[in-house]
Protein backbone atom coordinates (compact mmCIF):
# COMPACT_ATOMS: atom_id res chain seq x y z
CA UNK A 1 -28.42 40.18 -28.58
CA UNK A 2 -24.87 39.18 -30.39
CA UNK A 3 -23.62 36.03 -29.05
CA UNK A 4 -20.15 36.33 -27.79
CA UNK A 5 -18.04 33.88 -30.33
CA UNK A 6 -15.06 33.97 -27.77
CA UNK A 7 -13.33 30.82 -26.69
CA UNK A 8 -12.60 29.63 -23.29
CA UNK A 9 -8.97 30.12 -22.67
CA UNK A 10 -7.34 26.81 -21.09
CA UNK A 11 -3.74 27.32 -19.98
CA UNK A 12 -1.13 24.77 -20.51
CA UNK A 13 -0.42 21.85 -17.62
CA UNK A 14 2.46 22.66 -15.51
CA UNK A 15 4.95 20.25 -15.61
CA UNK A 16 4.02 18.19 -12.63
CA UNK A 17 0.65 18.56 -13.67
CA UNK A 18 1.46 16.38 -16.97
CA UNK A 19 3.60 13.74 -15.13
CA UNK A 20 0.55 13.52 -12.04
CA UNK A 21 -2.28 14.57 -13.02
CA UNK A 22 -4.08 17.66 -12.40
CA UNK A 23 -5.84 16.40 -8.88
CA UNK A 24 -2.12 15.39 -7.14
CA UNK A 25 -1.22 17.76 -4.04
CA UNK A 26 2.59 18.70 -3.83
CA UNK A 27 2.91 16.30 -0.74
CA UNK A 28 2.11 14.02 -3.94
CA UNK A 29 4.47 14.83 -6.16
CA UNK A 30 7.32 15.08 -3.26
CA UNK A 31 6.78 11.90 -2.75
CA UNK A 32 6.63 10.43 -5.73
CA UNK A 33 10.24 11.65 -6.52
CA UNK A 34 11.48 10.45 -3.55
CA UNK A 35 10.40 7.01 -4.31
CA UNK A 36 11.51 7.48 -7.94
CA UNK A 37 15.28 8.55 -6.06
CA UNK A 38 15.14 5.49 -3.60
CA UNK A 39 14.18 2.81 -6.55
CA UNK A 40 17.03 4.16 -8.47
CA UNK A 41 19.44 4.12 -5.74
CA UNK A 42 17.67 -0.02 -4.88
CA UNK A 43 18.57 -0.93 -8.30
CA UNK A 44 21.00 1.01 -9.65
CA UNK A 45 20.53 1.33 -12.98
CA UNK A 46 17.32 3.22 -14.95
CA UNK A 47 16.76 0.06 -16.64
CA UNK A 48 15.07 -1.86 -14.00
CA UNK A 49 13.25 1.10 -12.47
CA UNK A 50 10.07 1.92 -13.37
CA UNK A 51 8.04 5.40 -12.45
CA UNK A 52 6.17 5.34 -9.43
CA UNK A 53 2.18 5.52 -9.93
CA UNK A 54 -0.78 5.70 -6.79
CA UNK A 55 -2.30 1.83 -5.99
CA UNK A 56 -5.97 2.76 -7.75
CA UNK A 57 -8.83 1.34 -5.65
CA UNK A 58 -6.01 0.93 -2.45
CA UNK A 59 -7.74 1.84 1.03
CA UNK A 60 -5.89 1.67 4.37
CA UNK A 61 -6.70 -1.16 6.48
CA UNK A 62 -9.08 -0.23 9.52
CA UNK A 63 -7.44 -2.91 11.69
CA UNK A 64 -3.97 -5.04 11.81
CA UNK A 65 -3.49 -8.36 13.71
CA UNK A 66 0.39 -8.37 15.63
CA UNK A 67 1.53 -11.23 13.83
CA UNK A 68 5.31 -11.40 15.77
CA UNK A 69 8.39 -10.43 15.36
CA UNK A 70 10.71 -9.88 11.97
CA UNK A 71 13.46 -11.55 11.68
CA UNK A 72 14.60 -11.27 8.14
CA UNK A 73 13.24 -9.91 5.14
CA UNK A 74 13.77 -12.27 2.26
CA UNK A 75 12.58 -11.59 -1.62
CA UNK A 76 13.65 -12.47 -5.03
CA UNK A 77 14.76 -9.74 -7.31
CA UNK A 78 16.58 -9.11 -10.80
CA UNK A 79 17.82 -5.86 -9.25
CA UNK A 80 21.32 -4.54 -10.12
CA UNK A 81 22.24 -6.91 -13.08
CA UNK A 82 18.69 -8.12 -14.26
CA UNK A 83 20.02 -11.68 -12.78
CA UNK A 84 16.94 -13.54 -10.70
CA UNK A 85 18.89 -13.46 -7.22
CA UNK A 86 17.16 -13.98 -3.35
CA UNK A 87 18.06 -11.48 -1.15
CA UNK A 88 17.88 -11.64 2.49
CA UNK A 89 18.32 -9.41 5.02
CA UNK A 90 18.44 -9.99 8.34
CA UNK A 91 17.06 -7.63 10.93
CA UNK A 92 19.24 -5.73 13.45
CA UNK A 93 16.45 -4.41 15.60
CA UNK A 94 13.65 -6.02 17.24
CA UNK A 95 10.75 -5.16 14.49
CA UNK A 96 6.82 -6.20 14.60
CA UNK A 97 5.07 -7.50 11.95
CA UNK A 98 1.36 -6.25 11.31
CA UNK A 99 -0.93 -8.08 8.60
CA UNK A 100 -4.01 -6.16 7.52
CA UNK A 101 -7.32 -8.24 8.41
CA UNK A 102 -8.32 -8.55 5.06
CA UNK A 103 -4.85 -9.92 4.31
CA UNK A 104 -4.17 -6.91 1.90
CA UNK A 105 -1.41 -5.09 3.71
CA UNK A 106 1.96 -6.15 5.77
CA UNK A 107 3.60 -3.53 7.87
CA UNK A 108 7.08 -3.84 9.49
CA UNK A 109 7.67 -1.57 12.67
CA UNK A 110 10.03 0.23 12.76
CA UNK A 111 10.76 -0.07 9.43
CA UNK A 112 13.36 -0.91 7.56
CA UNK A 113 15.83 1.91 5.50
CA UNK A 114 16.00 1.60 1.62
CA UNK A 115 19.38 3.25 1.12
CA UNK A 116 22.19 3.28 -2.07
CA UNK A 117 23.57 -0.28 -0.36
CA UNK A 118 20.19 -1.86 -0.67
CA UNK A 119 17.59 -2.24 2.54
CA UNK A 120 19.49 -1.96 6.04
CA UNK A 121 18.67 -2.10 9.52
């Protein structure tokens, strides 16, 4: 018998396949460029944004301890100008604050709104 000296045909990546890997569901990539949109619009300039990537190794906490109320969000950032500034913003709403019981993860409910004018709400 002749053995058949044909290749295996491979077809090219697709685009989001190249930028996400082959594995990453369109629920995925949606969200990935809405993150990319929202740190753009956070720091306004392509400079200080970088792409958006998965947390390898992240799991979900099983359980979260109620840890009180928010009120203000306060964090140092070189956003906008590259200038070390601290931001705070204050919360409008009444908002819970939920710490993962490993420590790993710190939810805010509801959440806040990362809009063009920074975070609001």
């Amino acid at each position: 018998m002749k053995k058949s000296s044909r290749k295996k045909i491979t077809k090219n990546p697709s685009p989001g396949e190249r930028k996400h890997g082959p594995h990453a569901t369109a629920d995925q990539r949606k969200a990935a460029a809405l993150a990319l949109k929202k740190a753009r619009d956070f720091y306004g300039t392509d400079e200080l944004t970088t792409e958006p990537r998965p947390l390898k190794g992240y799991r979900m906490p099983d359980a979260f301890v109620d840890l009180g109320d928010v009120i203000a969000l306060e964090y140092d950032s070189e956003k906008f100008d590259g200038e070390q500034r601290i931001y705070r913003h204050e919360a409008t709403q009444k908002r819970r604050l939920l710490m993962s019981v490993d420590g790993s993860t710190l939810i805010v409910w509801p959440p806040f709104k990362l809009t063009k004018r920074g975070i609001e709400g």
